[in-house]
C-alpha atoms as a PDB file:
ATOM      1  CA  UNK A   1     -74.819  75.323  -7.319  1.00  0.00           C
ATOM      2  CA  UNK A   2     -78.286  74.016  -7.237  1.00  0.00           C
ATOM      3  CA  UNK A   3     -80.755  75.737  -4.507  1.00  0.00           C
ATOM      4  CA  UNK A   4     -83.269  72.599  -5.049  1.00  0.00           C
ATOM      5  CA  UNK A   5     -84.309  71.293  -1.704  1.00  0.00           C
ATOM      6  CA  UNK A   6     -85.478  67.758  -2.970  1.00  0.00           C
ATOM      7  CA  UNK A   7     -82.167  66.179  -1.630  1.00  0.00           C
ATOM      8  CA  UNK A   8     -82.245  67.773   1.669  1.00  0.00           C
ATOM      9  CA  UNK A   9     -86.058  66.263   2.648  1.00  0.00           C
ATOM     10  CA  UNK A  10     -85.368  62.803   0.761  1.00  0.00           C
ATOM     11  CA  UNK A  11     -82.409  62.535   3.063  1.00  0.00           C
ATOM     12  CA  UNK A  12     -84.470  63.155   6.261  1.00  0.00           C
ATOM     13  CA  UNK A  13     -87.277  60.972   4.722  1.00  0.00           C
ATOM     14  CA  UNK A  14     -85.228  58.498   4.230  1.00  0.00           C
ATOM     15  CA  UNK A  15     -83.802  58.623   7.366  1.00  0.00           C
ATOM     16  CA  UNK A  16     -86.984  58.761   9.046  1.00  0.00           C
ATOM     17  CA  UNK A  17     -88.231  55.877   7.486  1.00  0.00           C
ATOM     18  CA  UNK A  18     -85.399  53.704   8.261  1.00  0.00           C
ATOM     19  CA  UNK A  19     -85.892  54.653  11.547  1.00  0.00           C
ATOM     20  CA  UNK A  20     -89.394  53.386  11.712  1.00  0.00           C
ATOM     21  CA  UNK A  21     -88.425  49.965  10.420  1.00  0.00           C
ATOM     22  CA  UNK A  22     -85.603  49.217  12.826  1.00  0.00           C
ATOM     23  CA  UNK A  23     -88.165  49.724  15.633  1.00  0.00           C
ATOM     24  CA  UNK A  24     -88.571  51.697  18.667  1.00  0.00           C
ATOM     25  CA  UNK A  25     -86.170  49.441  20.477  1.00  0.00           C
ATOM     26  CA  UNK A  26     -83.348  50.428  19.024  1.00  0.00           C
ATOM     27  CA  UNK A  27     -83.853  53.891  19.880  1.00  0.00           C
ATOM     28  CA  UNK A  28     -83.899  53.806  23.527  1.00  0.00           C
ATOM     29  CA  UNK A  29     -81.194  50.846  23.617  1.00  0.00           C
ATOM     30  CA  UNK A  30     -77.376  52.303  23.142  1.00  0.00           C
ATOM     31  CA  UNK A  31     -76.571  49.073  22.033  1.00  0.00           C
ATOM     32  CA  UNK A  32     -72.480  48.474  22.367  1.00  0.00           C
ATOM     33  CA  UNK A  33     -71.905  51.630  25.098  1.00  0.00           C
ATOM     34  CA  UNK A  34     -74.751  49.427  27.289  1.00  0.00           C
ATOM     35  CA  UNK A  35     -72.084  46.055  27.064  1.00  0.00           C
ATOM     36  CA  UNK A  36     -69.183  48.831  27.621  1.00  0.00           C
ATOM     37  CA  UNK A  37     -70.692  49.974  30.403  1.00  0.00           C
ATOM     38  CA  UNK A  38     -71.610  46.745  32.018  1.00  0.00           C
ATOM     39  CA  UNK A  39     -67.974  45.987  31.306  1.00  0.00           C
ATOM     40  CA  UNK A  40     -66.371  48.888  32.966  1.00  0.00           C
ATOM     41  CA  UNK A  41     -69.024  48.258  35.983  1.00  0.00           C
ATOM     42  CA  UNK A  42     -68.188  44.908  36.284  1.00  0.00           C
ATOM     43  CA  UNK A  43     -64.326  46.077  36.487  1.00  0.00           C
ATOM     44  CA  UNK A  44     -65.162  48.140  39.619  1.00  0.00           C
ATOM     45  CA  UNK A  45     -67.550  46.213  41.633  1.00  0.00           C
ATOM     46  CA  UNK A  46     -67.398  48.849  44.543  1.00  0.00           C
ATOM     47  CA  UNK A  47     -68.820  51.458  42.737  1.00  0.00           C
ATOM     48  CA  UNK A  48     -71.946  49.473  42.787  1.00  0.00           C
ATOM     49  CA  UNK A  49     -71.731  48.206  46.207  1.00  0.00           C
ATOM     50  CA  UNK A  50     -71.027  52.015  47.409  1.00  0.00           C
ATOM     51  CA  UNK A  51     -74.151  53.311  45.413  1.00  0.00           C
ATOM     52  CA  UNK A  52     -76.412  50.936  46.187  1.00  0.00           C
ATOM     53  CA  UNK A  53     -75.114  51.513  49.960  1.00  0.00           C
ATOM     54  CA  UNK A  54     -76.385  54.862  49.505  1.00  0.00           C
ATOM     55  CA  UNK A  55     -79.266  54.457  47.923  1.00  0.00           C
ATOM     56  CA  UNK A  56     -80.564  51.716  50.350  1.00  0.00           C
ATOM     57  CA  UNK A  57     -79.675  54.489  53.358  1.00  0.00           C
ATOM     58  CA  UNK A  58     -81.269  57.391  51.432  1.00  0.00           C
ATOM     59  CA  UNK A  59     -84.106  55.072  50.979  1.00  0.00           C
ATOM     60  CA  UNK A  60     -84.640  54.079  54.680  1.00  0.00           C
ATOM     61  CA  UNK A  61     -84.458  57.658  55.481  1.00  0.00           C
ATOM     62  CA  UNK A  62     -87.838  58.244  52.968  1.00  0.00           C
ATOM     63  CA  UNK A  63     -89.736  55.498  54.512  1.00  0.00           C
ATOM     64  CA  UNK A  64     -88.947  56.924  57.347  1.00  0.00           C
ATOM     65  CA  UNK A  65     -89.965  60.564  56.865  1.00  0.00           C
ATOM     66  CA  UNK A  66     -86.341  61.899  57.588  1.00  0.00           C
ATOM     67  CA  UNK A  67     -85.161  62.402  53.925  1.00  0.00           C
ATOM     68  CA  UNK A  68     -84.078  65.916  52.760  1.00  0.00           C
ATOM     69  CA  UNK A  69     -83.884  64.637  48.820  1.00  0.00           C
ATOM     70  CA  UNK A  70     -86.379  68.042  46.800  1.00  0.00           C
ATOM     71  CA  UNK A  71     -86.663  68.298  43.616  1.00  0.00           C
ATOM     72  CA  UNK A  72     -85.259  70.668  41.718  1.00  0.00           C
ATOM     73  CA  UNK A  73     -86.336  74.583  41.231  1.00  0.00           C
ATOM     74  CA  UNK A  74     -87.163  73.909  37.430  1.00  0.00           C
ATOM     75  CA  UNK A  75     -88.740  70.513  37.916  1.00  0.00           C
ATOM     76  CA  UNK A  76     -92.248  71.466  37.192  1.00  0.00           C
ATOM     77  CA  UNK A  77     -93.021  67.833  37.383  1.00  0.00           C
ATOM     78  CA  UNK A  78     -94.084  68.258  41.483  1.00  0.00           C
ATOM     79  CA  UNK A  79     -95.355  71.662  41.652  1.00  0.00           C
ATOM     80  CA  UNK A  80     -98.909  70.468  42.910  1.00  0.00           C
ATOM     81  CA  UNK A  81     -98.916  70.866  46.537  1.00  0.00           C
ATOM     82  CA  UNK A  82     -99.936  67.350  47.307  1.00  0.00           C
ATOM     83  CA  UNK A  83     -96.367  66.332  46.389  1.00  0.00           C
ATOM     84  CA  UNK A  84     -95.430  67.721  49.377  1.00  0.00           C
ATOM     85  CA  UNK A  85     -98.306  68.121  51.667  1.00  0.00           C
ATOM     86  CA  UNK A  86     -99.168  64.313  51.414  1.00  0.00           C
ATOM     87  CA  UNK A  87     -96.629  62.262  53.050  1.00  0.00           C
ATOM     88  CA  UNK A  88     -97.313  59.059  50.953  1.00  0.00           C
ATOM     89  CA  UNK A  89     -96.960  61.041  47.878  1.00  0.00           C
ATOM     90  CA  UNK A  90     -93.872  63.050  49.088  1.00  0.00           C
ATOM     91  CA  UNK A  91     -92.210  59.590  50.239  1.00  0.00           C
ATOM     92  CA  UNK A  92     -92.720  58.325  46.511  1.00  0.00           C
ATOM     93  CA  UNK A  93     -91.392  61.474  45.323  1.00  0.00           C
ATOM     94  CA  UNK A  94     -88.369  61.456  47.070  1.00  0.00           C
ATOM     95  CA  UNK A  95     -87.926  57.700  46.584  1.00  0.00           C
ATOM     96  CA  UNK A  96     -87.807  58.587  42.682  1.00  0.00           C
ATOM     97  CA  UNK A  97     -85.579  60.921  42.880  1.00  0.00           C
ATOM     98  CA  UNK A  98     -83.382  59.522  45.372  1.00  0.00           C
ATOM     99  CA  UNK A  99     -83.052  56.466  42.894  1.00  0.00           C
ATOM    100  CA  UNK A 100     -82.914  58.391  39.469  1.00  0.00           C
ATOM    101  CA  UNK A 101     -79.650  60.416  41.621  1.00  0.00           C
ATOM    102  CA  UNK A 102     -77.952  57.098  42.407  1.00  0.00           C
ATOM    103  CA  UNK A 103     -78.485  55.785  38.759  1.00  0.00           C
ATOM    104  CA  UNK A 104     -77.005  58.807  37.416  1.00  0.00           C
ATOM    105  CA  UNK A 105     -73.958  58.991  39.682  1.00  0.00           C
ATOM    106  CA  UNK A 106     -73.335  55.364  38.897  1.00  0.00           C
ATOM    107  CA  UNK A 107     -73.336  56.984  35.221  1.00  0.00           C
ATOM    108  CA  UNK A 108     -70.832  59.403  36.497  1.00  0.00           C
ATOM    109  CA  UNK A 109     -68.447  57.117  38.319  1.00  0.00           C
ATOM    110  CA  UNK A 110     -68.067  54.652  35.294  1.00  0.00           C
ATOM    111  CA  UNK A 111     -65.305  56.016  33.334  1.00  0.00           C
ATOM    112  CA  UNK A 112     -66.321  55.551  29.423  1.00  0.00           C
ATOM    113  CA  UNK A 113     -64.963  57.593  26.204  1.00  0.00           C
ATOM    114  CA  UNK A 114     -67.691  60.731  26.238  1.00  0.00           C
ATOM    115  CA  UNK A 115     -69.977  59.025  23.093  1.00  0.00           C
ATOM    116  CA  UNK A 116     -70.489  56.096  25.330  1.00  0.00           C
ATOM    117  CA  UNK A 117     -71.078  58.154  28.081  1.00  0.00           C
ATOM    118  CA  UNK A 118     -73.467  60.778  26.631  1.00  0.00           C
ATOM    119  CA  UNK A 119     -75.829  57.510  25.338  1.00  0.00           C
ATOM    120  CA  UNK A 120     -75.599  55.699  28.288  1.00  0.00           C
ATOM    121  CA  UNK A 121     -77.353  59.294  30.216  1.00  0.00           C
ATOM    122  CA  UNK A 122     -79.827  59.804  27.466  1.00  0.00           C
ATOM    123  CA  UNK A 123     -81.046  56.208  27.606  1.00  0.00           C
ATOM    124  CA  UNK A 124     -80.880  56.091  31.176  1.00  0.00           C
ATOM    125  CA  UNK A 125     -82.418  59.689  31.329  1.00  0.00           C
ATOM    126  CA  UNK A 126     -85.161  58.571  29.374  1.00  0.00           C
ATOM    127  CA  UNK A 127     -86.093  55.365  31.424  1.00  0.00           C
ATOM    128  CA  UNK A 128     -85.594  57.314  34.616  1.00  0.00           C
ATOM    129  CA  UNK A 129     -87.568  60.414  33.607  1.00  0.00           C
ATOM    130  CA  UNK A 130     -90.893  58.002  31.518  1.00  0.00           C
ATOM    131  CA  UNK A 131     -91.029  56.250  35.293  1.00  0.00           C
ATOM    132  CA  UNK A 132     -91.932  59.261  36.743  1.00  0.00           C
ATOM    133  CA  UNK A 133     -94.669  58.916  39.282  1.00  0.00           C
ATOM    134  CA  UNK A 134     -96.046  62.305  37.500  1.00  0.00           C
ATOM    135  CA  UNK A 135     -96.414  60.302  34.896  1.00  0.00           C
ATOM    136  CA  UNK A 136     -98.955  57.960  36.798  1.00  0.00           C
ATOM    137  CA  UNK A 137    -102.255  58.178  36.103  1.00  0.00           C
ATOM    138  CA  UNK A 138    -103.031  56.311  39.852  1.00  0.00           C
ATOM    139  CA  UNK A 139    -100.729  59.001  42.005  1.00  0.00           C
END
């Protein structure tokens, strides 16, 4: 039995470099479990409707100051005061959150086979978590 690593890092090379030519795209797109889960949505139209329900009430409760929705005890994106302390800030916050929740559940109430399932969250995670208003440079 051979101990030679050479096979071991041409296999990642290689697999880093065809990663690099299919694009970024492809990467954050889960391709056939996005058209399965349009599908399956499509199939239960209520699901939508009732998210979108709650979103739109969770929503008018931000804008108007009422809204309970915190982030979490490990989110370290909000930990500066202002998050909280400014009300324009905290209703941006909350509106985030509030719609990252609802985009999630919908996740959740779509019934898919788990490999479908697990790239539709990390896709979805990633959009929801690079919109971050954190992330914004203007906030």
């Amino acid at each position: 039995m051979s101990t030679d690593p050479v096979p071991e890092v041409a296999a990642a090379l290689d697999l880093l470099l065809t990663q690099a030519a299919l694009g970024p795209s492809r990467r954050f797109f889960p391709g056939t479990s996005a058209l399965k889960f349009a599908w399956a949505l499509a199939g239960r139209p209520g699901l939508a409707a009732s998210r979108a329900g709650g979103l739109a009430a969770e929503l008018a409760r931000v804008a108007g100051g009422g809204s309970a929705v915190a982030p979490g005890a490990k989110d370290r994106r909000f930990t500066d005061p202002a998050w909280s302390a400014n009300p324009v800030l905290r209703r941006v916050m909350q509106a985030y959150l509030a719609t990252g929740s609802a985009a999630l559940g919908l996740l959740d109430d779509v019934p898919l086979d788990w490999r479908d399932a697990e790239r539709m969250r990390f896709a979805t995670s990633n959009v929801i978590d690079a919109l971050a208003p954190s992330n914004s440079p203007l906030l």
